[in-house]
C-alpha atoms as a PDB file:
ATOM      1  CA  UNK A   1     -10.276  36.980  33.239  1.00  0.00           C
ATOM      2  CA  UNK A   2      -8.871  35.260  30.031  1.00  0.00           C
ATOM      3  CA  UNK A   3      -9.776  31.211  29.936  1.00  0.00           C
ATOM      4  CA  UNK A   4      -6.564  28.825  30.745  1.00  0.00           C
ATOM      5  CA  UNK A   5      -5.141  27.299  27.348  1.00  0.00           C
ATOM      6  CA  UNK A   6      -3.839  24.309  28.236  1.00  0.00           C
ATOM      7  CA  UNK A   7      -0.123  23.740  26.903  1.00  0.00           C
ATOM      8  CA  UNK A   8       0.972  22.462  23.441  1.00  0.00           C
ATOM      9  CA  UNK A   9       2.888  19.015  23.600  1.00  0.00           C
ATOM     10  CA  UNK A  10       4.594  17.770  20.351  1.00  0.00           C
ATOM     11  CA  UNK A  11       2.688  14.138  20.691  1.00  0.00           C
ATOM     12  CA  UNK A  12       4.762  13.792  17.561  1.00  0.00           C
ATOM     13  CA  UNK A  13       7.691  12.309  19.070  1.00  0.00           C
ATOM     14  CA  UNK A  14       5.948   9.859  21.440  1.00  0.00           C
ATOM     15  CA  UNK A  15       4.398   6.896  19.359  1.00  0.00           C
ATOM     16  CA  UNK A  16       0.785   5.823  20.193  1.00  0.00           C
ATOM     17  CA  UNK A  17      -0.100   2.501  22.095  1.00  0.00           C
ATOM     18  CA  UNK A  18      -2.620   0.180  21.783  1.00  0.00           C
ATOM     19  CA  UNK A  19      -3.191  -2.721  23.730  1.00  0.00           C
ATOM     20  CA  UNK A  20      -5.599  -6.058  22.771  1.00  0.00           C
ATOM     21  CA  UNK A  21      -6.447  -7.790  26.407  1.00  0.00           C
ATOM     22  CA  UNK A  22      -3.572  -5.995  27.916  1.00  0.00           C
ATOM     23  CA  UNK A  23      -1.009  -6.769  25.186  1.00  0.00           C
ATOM     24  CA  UNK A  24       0.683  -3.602  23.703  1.00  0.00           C
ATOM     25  CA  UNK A  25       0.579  -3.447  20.142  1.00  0.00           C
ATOM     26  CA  UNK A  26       4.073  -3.113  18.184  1.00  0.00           C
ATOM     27  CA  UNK A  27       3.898   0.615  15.268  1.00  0.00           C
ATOM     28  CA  UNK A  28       5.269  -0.047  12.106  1.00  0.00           C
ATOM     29  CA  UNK A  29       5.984   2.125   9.582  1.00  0.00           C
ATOM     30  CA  UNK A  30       3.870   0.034   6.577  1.00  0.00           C
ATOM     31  CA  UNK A  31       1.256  -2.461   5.992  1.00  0.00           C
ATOM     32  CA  UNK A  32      -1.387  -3.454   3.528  1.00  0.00           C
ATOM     33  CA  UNK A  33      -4.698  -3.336   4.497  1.00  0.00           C
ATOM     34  CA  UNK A  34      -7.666  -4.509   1.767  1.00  0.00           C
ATOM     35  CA  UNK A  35      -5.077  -4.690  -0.584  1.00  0.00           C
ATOM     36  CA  UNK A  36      -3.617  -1.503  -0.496  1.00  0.00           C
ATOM     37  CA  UNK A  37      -0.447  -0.116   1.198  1.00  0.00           C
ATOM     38  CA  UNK A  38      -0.920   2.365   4.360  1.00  0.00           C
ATOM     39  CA  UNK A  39       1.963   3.882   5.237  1.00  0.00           C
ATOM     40  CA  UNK A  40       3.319   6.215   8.294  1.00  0.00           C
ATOM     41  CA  UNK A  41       4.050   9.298   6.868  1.00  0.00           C
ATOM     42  CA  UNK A  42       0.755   8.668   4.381  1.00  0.00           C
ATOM     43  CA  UNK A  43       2.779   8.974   1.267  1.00  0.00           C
ATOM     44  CA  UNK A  44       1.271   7.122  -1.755  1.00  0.00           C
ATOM     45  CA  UNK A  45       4.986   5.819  -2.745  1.00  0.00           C
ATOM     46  CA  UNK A  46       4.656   2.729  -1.528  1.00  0.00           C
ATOM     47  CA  UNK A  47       1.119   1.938  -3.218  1.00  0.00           C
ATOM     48  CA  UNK A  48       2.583   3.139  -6.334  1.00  0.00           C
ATOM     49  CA  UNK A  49       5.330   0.873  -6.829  1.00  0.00           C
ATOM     50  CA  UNK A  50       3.035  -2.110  -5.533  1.00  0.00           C
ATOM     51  CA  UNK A  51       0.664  -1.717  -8.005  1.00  0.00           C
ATOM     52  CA  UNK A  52       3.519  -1.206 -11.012  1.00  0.00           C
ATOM     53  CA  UNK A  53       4.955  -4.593  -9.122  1.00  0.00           C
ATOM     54  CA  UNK A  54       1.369  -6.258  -9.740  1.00  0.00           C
ATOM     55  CA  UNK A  55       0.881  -4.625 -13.106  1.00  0.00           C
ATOM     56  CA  UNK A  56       4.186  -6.135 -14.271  1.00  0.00           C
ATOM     57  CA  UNK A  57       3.306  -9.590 -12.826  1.00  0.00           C
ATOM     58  CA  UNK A  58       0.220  -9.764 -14.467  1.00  0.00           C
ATOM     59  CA  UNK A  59       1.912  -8.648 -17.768  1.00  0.00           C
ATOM     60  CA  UNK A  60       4.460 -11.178 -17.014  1.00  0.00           C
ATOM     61  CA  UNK A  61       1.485 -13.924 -17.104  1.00  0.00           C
ATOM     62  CA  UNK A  62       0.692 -12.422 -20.507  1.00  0.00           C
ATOM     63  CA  UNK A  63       3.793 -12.925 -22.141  1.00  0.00           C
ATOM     64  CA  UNK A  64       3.982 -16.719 -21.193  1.00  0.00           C
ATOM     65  CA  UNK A  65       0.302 -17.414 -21.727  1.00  0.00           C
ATOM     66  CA  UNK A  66      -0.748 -15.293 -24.947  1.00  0.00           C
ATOM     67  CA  UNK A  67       2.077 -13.643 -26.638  1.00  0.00           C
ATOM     68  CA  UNK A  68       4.058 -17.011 -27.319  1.00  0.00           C
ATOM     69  CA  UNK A  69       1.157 -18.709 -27.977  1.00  0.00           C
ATOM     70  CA  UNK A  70       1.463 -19.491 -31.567  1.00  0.00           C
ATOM     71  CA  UNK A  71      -2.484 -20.627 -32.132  1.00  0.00           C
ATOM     72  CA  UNK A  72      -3.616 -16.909 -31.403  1.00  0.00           C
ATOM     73  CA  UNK A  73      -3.890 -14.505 -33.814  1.00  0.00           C
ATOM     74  CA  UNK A  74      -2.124 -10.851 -33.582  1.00  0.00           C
ATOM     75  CA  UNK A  75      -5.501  -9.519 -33.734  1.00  0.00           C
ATOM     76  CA  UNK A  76      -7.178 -11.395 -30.550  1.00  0.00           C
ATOM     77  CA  UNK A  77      -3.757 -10.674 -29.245  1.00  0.00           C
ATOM     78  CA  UNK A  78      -4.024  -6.457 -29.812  1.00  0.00           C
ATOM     79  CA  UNK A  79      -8.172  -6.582 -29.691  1.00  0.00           C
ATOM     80  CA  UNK A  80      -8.229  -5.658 -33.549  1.00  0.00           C
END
């Protein structure tokens, strides 16, 4: 006698829920967690164009704080 398989469901199309003291959770498709952004689909897309966004912030702060400084020297400027 062959052992009963129980039957495939696509648990794709039916979202999880969680509940906190009887208060279901909302999904959502993004968030950032320790910094870093988790998506749905688990595609690094997002975290990519955060960090560029942070990268170009900090860059940004650069420009204003050593590049137009005119009591710096180009060399402490381009670590010479």
């Amino acid at each position: 006698m062959a052992p009963l398989i129980p039957p495939v469901y696509a648990y794709d199309s039916i979202p999880p829920v969680a509940k906190i003291h009887c208060n279901a959770l909302s999904t959502v498709d993004k968030f950032c967690y320790f910094g870093s952004v988790v998506t749905s689909t688990n595609s690094f897309d997002a975290e990519i164009y955060a960090r560029m966004g942070k990268a170009a912030t900090a860059f940004g702060q650069l420009r204003l704080r050593v590049w137009n400084n005119h009591y710096l020297s180009l060399g402490l400027k381009t670590c010479r």
